[in-house]
N, C-alpha and C. Protein backbone atom coordinates (compact mmCIF):
# COMPACT_ATOMS: atom_id res chain seq x y z
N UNK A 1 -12.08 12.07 -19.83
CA UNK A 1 -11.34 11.31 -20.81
C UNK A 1 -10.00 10.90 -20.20
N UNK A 2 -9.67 9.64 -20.95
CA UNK A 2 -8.18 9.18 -20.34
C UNK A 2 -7.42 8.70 -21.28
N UNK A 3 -6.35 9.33 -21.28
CA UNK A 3 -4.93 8.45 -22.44
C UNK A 3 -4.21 7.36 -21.51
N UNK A 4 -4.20 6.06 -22.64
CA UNK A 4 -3.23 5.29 -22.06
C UNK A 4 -2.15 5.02 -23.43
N UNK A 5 -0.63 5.61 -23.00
CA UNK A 5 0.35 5.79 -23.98
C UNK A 5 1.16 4.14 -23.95
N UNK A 6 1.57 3.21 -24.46
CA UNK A 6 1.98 2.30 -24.27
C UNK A 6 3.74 2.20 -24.90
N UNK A 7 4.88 2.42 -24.67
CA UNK A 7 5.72 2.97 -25.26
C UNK A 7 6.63 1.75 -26.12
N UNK A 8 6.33 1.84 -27.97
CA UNK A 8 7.22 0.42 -28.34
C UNK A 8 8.03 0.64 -29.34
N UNK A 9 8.72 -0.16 -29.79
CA UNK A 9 9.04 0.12 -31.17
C UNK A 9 8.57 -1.21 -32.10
N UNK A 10 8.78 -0.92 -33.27
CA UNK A 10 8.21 -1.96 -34.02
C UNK A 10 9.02 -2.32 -35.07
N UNK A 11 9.86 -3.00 -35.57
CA UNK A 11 10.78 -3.70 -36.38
C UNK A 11 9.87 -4.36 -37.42
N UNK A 12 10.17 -4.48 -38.88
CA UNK A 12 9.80 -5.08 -39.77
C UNK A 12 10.10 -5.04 -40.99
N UNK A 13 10.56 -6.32 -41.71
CA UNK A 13 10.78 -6.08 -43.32
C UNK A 13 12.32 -6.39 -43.07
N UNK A 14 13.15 -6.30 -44.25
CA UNK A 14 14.34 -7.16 -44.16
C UNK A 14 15.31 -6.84 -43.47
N UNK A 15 16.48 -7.11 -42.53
CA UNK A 15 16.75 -7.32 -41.78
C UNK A 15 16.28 -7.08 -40.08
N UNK A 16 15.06 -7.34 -40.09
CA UNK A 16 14.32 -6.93 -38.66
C UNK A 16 14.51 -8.47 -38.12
N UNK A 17 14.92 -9.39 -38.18
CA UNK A 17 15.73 -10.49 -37.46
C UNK A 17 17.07 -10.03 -36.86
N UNK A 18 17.92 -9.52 -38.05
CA UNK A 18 19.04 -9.14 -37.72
C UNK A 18 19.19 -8.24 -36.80
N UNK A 19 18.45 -7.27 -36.57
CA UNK A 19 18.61 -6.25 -35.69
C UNK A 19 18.54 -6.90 -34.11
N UNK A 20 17.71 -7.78 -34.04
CA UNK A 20 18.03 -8.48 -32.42
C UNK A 20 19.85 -8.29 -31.95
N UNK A 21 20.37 -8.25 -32.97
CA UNK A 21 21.84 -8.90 -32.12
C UNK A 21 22.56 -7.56 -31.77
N UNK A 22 21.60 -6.35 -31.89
CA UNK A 22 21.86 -4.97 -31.94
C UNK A 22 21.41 -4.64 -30.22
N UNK A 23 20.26 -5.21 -29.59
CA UNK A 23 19.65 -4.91 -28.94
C UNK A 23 20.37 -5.27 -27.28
N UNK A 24 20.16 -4.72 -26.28
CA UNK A 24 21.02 -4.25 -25.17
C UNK A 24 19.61 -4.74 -23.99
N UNK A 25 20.18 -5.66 -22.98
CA UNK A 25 19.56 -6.55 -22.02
C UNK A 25 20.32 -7.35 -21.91
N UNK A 26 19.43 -7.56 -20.22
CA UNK A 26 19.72 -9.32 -19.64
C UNK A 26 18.64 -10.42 -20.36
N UNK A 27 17.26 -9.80 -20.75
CA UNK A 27 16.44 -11.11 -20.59
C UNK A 27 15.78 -10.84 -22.02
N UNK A 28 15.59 -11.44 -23.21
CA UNK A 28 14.07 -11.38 -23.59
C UNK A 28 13.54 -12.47 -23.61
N UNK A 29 12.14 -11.92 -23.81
CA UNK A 29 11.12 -13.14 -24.19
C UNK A 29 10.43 -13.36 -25.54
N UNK A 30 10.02 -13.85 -25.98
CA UNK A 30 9.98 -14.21 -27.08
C UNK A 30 8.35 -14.87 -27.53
N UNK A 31 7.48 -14.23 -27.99
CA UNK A 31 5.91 -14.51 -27.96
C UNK A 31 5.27 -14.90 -29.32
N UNK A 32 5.31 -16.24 -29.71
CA UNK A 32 4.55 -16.94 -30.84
C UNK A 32 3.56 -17.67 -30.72
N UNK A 33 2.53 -18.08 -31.72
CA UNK A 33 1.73 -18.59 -31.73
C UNK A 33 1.80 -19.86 -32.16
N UNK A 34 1.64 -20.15 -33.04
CA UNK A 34 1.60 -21.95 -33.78
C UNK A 34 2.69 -21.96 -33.93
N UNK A 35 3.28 -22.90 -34.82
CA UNK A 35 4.32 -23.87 -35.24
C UNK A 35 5.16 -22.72 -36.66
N UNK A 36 4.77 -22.03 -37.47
CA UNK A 36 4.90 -21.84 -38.47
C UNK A 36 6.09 -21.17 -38.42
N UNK A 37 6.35 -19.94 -37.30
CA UNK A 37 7.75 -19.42 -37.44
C UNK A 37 8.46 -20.64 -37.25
N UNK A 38 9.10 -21.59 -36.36
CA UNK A 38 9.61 -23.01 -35.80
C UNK A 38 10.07 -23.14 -36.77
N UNK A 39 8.72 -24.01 -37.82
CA UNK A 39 8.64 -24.68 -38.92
C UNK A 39 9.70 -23.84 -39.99
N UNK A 40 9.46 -22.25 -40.36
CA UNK A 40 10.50 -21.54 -41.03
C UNK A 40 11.77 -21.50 -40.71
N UNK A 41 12.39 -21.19 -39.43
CA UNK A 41 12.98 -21.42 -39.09
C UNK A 41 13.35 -19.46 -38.48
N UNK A 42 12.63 -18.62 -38.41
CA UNK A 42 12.30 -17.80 -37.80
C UNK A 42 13.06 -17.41 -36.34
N UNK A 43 12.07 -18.21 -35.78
CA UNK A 43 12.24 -18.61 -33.99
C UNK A 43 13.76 -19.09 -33.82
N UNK A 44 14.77 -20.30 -34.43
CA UNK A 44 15.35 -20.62 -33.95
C UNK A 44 16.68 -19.10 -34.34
N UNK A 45 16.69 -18.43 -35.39
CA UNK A 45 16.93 -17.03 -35.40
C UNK A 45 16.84 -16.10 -34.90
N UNK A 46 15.67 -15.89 -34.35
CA UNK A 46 15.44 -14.90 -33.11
C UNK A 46 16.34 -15.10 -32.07
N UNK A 47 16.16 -16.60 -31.13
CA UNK A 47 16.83 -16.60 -30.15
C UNK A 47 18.47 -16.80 -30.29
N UNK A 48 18.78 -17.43 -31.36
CA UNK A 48 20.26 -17.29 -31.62
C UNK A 48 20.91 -16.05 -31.74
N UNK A 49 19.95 -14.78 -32.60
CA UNK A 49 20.30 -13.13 -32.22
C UNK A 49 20.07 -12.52 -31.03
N UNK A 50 19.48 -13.36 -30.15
CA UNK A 50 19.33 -12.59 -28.87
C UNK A 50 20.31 -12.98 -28.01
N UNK A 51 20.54 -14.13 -28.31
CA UNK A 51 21.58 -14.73 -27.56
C UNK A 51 23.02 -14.01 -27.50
N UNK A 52 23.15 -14.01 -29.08
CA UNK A 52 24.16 -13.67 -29.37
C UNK A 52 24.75 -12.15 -29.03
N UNK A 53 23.45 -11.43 -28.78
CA UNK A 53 23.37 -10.22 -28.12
C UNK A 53 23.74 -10.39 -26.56
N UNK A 54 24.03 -11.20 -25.82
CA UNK A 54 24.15 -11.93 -24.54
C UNK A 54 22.88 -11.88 -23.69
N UNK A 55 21.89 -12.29 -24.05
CA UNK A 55 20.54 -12.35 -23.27
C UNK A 55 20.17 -13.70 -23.07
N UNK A 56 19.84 -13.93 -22.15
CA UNK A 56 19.09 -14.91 -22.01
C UNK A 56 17.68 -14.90 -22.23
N UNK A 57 16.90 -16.08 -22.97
CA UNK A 57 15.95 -16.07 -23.84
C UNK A 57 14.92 -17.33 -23.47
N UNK A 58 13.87 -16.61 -23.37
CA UNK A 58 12.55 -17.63 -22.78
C UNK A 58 11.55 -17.46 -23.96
N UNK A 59 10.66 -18.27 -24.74
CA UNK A 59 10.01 -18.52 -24.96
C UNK A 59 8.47 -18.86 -24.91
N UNK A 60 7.75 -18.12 -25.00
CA UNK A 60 6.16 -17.97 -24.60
C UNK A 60 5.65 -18.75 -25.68
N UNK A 61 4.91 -19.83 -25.96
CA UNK A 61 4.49 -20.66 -27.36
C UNK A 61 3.10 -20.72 -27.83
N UNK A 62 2.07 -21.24 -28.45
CA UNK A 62 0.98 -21.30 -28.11
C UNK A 62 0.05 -20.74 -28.26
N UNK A 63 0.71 -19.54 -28.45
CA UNK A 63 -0.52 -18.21 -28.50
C UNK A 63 -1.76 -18.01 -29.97
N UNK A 64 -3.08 -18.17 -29.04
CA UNK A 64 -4.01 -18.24 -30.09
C UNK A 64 -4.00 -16.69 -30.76
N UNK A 65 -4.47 -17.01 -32.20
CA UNK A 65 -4.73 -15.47 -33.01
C UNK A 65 -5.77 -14.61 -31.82
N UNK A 66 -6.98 -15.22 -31.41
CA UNK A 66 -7.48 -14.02 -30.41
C UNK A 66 -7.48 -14.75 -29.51
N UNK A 67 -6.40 -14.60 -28.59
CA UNK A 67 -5.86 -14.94 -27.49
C UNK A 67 -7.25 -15.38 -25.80
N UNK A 68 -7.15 -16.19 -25.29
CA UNK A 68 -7.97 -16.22 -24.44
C UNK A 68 -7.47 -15.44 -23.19
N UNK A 69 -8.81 -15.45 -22.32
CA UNK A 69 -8.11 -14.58 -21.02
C UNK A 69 -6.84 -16.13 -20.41
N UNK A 70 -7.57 -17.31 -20.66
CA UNK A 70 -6.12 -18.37 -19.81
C UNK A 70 -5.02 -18.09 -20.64
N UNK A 71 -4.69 -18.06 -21.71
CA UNK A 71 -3.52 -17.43 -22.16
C UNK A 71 -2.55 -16.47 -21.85
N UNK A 72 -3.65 -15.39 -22.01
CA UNK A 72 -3.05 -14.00 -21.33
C UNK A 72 -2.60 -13.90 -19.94
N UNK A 73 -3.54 -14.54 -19.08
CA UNK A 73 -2.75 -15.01 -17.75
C UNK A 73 -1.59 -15.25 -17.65
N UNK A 74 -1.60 -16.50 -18.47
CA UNK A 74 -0.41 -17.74 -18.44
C UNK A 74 0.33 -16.95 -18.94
N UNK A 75 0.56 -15.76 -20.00
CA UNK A 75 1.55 -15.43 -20.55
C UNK A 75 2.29 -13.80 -19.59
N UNK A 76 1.12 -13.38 -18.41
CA UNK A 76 1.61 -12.24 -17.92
C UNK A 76 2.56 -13.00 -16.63
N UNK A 77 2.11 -14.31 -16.36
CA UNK A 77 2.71 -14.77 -14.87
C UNK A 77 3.96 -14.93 -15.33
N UNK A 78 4.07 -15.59 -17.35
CA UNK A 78 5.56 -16.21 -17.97
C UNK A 78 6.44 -14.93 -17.06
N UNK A 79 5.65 -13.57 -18.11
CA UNK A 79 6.51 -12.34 -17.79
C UNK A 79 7.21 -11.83 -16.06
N UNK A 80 6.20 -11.95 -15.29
CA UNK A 80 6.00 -11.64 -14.04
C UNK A 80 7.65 -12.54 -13.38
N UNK A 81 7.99 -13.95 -14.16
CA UNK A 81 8.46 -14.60 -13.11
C UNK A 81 9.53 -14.34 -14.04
N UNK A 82 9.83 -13.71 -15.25
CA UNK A 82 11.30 -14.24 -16.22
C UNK A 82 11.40 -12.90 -16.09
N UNK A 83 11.02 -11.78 -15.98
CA UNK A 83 11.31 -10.75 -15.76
C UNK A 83 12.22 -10.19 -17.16
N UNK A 84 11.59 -9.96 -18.43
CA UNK A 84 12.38 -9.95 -19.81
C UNK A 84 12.68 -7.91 -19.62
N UNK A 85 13.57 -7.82 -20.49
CA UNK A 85 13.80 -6.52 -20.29
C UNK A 85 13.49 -5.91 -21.94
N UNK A 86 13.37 -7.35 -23.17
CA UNK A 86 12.61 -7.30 -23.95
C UNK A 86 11.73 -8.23 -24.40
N UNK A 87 10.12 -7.48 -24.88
CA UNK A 87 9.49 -8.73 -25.38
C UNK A 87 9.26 -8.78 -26.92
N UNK A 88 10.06 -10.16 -27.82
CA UNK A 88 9.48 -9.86 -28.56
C UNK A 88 8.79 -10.99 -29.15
N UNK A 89 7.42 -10.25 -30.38
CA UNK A 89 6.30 -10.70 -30.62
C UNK A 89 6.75 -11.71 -32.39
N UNK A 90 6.00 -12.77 -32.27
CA UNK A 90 6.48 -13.10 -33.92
C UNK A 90 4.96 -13.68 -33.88
């Protein structure tokens, strides 16, 4: 038998936007799927709290509900080359 432990935390419910501007880094990234956070206005919140946290902030877009392996690629090389010190998921 084998454990694989994956180590995260998980934010949610009202002020779990706000808490980004709490959070300590150079880089995050930032991982959505369709248009709908955008459209809320979500996303442009996220990165303005991350920012404002002094990070610089990349954007991963696109992402299908069950993700393909070209996705997942495309989204480990995003990581590989931006080097985020957080990722987060919307």
């Amino acid at each position: 038998m084998a454990r694989f432990t994956l180590p995260r935390d998980l934010y949610h419910g009202k002020g779990a936007l706000e808490a980004l501007k709490t959070f300590e880094g150079k880089r995050a990234m930032i991982c959505v799927g369709g248009g709908s956070m955008k459209r809320f206005g979500f996303l442009d919140k996220a990165v303005s709290y991350l920012k404002e946290a002094g990070m610089e902030v990349e954007v991963f877009g696109g992402i299908e509900s069950d993700p393909s392996v070209e996705t997942v690629m495309k989204g480990a090389q995003a990581m590989s080359q931006f080097g985020p010190d957080w990722i987060v998921a919307m």
